[in-house]
Protein backbone atom coordinates (compact mmCIF):
# COMPACT_ATOMS: atom_id res chain seq x y z
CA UNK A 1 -18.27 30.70 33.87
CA UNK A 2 -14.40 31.12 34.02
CA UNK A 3 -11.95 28.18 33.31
CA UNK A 4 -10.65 28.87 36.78
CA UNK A 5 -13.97 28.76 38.23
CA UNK A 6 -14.58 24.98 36.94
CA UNK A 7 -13.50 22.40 39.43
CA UNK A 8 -12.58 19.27 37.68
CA UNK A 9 -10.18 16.82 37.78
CA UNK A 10 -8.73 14.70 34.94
CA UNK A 11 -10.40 16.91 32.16
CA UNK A 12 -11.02 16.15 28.69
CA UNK A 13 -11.78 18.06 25.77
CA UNK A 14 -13.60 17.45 22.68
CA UNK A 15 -14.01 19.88 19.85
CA UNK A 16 -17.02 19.10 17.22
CA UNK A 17 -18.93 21.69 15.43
CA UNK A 18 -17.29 24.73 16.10
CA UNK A 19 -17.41 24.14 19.56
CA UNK A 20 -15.40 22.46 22.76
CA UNK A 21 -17.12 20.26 24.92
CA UNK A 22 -14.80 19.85 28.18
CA UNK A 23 -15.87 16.88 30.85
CA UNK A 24 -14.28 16.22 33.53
CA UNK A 25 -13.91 13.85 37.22
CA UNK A 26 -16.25 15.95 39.65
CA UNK A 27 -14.12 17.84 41.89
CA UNK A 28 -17.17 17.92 44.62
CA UNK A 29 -17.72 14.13 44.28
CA UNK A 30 -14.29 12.59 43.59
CA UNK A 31 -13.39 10.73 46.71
CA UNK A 32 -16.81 9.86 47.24
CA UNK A 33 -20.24 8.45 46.43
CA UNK A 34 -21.34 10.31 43.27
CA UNK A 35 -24.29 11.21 41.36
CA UNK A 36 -23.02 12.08 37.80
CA UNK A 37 -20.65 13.86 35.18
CA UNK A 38 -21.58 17.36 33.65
CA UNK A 39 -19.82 18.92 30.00
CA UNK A 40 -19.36 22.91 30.00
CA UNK A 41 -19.69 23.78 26.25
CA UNK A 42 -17.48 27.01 24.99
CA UNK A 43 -15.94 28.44 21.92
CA UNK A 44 -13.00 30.55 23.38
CA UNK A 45 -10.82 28.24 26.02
CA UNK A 46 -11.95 31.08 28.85
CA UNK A 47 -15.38 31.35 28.35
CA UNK A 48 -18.18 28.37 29.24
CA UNK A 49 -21.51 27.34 30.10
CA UNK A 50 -22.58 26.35 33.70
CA UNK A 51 -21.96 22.67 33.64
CA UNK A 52 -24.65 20.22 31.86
CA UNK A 53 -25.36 17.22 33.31
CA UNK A 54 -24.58 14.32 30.63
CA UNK A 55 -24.43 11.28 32.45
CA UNK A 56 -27.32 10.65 35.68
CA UNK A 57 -26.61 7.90 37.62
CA UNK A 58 -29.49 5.30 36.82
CA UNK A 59 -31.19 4.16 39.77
CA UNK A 60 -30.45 0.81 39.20
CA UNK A 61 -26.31 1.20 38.02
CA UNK A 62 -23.79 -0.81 39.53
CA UNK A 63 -21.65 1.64 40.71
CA UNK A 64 -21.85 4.59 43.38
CA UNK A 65 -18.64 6.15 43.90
CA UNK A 66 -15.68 7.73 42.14
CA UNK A 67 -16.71 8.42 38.63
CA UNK A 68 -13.97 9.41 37.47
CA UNK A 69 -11.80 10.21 34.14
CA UNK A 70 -14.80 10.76 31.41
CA UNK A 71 -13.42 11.00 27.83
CA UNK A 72 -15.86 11.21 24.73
CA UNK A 73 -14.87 10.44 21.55
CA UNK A 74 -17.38 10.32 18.06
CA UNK A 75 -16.89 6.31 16.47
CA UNK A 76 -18.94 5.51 13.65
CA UNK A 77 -21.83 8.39 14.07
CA UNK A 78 -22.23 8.06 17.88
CA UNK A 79 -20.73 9.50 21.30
CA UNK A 80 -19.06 6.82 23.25
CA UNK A 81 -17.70 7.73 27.08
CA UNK A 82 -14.91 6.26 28.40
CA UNK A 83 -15.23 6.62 32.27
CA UNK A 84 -13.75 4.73 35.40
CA UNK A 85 -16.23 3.52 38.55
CA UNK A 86 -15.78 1.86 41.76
CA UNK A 87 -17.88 0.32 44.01
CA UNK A 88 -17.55 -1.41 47.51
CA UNK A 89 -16.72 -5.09 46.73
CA UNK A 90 -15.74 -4.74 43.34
CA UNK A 91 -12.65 -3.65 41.55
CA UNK A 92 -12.54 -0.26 39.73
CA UNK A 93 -12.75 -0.32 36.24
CA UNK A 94 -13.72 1.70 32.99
CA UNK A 95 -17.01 1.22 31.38
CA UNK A 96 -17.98 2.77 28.43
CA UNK A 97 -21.23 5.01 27.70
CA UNK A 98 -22.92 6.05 24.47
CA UNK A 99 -25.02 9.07 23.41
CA UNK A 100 -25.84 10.49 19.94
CA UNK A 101 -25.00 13.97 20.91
CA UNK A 102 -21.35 15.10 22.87
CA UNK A 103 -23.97 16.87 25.73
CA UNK A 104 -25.50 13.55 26.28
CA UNK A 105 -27.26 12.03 27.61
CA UNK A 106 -25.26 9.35 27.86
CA UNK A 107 -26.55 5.99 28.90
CA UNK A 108 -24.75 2.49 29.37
CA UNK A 109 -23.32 0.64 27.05
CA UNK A 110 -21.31 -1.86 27.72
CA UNK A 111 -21.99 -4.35 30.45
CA UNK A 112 -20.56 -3.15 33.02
CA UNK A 113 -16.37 -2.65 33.20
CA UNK A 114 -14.56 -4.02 30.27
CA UNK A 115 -10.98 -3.94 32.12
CA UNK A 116 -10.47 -7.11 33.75
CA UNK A 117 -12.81 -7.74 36.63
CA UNK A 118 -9.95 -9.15 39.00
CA UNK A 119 -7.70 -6.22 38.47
CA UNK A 120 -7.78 -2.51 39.81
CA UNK A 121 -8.13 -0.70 36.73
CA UNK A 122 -8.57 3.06 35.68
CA UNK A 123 -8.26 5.78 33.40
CA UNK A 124 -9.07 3.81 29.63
CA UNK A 125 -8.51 5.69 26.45
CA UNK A 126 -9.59 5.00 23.78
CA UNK A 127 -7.32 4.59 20.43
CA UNK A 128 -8.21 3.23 17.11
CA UNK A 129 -4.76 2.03 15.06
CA UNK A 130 -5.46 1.09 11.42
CA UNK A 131 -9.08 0.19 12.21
CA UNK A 132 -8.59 -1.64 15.04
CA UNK A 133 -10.31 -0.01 18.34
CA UNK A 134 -8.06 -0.16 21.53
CA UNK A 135 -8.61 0.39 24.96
CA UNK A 136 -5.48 1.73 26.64
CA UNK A 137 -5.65 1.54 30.65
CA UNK A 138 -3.59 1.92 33.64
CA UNK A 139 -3.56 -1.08 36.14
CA UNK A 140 -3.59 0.51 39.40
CA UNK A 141 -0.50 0.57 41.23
CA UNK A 142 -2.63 -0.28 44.51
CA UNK A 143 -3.00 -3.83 43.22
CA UNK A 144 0.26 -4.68 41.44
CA UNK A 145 2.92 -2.27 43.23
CA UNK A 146 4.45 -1.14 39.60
CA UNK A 147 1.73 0.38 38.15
CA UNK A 148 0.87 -0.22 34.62
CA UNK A 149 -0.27 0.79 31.33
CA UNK A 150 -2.14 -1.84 29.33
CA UNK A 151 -3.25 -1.98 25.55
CA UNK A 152 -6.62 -4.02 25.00
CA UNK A 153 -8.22 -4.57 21.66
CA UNK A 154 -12.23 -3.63 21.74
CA UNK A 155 -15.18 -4.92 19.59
CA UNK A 156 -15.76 -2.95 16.85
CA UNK A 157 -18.73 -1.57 18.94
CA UNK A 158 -16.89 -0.88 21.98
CA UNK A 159 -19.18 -2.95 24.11
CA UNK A 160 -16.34 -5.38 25.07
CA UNK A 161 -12.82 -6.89 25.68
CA UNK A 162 -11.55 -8.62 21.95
CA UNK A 163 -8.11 -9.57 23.75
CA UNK A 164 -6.44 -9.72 26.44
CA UNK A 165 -4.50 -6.56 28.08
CA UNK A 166 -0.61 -6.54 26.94
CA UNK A 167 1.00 -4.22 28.73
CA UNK A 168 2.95 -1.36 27.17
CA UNK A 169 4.99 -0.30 29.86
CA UNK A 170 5.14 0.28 34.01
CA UNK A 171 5.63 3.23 36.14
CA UNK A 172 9.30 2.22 36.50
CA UNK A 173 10.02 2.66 33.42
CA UNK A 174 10.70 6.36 34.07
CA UNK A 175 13.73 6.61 36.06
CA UNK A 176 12.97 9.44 38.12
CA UNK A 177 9.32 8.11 39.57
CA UNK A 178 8.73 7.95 42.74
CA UNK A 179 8.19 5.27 45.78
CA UNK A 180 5.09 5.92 47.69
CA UNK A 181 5.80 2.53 49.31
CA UNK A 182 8.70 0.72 50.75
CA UNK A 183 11.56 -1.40 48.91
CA UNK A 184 9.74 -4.49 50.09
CA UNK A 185 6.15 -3.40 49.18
CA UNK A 186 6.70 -0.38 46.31
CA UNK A 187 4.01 1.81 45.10
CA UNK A 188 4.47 3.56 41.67
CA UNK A 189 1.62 5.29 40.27
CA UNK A 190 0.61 5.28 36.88
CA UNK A 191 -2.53 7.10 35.54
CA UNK A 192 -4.28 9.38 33.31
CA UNK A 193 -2.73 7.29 29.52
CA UNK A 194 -3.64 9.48 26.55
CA UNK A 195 -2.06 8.79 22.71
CA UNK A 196 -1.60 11.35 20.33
CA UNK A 197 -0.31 11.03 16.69
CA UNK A 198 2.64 13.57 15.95
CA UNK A 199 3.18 13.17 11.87
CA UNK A 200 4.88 9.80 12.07
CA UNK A 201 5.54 9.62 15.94
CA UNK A 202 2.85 7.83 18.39
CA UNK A 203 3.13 9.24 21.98
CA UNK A 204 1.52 8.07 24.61
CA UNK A 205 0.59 10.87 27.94
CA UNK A 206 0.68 9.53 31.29
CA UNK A 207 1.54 10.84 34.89
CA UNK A 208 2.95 10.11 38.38
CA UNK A 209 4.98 11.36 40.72
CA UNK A 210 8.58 12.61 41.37
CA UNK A 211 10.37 13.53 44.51
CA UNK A 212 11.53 16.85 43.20
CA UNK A 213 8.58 17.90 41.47
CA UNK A 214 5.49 16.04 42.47
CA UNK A 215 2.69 15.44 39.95
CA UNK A 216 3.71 15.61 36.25
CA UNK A 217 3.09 15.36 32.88
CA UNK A 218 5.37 12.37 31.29
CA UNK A 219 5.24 11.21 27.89
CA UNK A 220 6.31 8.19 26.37
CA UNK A 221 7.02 7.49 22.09
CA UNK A 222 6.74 3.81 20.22
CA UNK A 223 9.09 2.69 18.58
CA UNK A 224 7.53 1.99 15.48
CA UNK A 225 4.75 4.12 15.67
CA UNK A 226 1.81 1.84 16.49
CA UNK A 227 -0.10 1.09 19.49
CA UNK A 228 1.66 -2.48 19.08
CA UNK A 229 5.23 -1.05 19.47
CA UNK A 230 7.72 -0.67 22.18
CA UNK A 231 7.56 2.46 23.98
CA UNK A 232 10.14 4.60 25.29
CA UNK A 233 10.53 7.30 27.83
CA UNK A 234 11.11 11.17 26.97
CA UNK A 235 11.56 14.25 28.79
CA UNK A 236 8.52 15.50 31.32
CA UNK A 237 6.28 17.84 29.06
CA UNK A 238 5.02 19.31 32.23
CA UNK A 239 6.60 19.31 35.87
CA UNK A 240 4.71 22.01 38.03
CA UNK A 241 1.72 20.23 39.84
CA UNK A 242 -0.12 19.22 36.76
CA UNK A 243 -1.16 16.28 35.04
CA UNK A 244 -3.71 13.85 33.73
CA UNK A 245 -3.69 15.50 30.64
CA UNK A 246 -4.36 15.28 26.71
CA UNK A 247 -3.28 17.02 23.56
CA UNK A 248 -5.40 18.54 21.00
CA UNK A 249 -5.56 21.34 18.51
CA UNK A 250 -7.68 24.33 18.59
CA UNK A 251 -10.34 26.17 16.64
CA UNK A 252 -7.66 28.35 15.14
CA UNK A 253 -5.15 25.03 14.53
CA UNK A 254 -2.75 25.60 17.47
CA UNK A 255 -1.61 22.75 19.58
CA UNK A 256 -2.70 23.11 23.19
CA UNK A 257 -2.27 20.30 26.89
CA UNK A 258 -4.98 20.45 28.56
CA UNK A 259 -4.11 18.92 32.58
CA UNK A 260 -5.22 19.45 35.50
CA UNK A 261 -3.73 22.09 38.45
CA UNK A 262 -3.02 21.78 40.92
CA UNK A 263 -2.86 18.56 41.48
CA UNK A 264 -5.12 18.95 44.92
CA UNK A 265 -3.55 16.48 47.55
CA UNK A 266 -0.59 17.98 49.01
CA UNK A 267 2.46 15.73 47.72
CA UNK A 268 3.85 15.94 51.35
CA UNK A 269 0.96 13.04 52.33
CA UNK A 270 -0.21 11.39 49.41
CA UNK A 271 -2.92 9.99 51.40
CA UNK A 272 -5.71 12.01 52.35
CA UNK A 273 -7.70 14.72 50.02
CA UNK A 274 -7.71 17.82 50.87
CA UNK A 275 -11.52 19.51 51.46
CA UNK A 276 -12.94 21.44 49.50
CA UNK A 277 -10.80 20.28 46.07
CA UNK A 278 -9.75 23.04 44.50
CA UNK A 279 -8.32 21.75 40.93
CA UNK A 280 -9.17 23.57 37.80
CA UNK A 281 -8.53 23.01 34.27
CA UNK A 282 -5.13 24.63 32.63
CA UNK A 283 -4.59 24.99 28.79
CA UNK A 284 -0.52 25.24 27.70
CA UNK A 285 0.36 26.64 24.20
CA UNK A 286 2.86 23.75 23.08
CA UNK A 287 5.30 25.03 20.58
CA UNK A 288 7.42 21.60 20.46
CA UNK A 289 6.82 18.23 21.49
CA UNK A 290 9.43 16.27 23.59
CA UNK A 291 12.02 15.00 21.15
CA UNK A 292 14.25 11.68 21.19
């Protein structure tokens, strides 16, 4: 199938063997109870398999609805998924999975969330900075009004928490972001956090929301080029309905964003999705990073 035929949200790509293995939030199940993730498998960017299913909700798992956010990354010989759930009665959170091939299947792995159970969490990343593996999560901007992005160190086998979260920076922190709430009770969204080294600079991806332009890539840089440092806002890398996305380099060694388009709730209501989602998968040729 096409790239434009593949109905994902928040999509993720990881290349291994001569191939890319892309995963992504169901587009049919998003807002809803779910059953699973799937991986399409290609070598081209245009051309993929019909999806696989990797990840089969057990009969017995904790969660039921919006699966959302999957991101697989190879640590120490095995596949480990980072992927957000939600159930009725408990916050949302990101668990992680493990597999021993990127097509799965993957199975549970850590017990249950490892963001804080009290908080509305979603979207964790993983990072490793001189050895040390991170979790870096947004804390939903439905809970604490400014959303957040949060650092967390892991156990060296990702099963859990080593520390608490420190937060690297809130929504507000980009001056243009916008309100979806009042000046008593504010709402600014934070989601989608990915890092990516550039030579000596660490930036970090994230998304929200503007009044001029809606959805959009943002991207922030540390000052000292560690997960630990302080980070600071640059220009949008992307401003046209897209986000939730991640950097990485091709086959052939060219720098590509992958996001999300569009963004599939109309920015006019913010509220309720719009049936039947219709987001696909975009890849961008980046030339040039945002500078200082």
């Amino acid at each position: 199938m096409l790239t434009n035929e593949i109905n994902i949200r928040d999509p993720f790509l990881l290349v291994h063997n001569g191939k890319y293995y892309l995963y992504g939030t169901r587009g049919s199940e998003c807002w809803d109870t779910c059953t699973g993730l799937d991986v399409y498998i290609g070598t081209d960017l245009q051309n993929w398999s019909e999806p696989i299913v990797c990840f089969q909700k057990p009969a017995d798992f904790w969660a039921d609805k919006n699966y959302w956010a999957p991101e697989v990354y190879q640590y120490k010989g095995s596949f480990y998924m980072f992927v957000s759930f939600k159930k009725d009665g408990l916050c949302r959170g990101t668990a992680v999975l493990k597999a021993d091939a990127p097509e799965g299947p993957f199975l549970p792995w850590s017990d249950g969330c490892v963001t804080p159970r009290d908080w509305e969490c979603l979207d964790g990343t993983l990072y490793v900075d001189d050895g040390t593996p991170y979790m870096i999560f947004c804390h939903e901007w439905l809970q604490c009004g400014d959303g957040e992005i949060h650092r967390m160190k892991l156990t060296d086998d990702l099963k859990a928490a080593a520390g608490k979260p420190e937060i690297l920076f809130s929504a507000t922190a980009f001056d243009n972001v916008y309100n979806f709430g009042t000046a008593q009770k504010p709402g600014y969204c934070t989601d989608g956090p990915f890092l990516y080294r550039d030579g000596d600079r660490l930036l970090c991806l994230w998304s929200s929301f503007t009044a001029e332009d809606g959805y959009c890539q943002l991207v922030a840089v540390s000052d000292n080029g560690h997960i630990t440092g302080n980070f600071r806002q640059l220009s949008p890398i992307f401003k046209d309905d897209g986000g939730h996305g991640m950097l990485f380099t091709s086959l052939e060694g060219r720098l590509f964003l992958l996001l999300h388009r569009p963004n599939g709730t109309p920015f006019v209501s913010h509220k309720q999705p719009v049936f039947p989602p219709y987001e696909h998968p975009v890849f961008i040729p980046i030339e040039q990073l945002p500078k200082e």
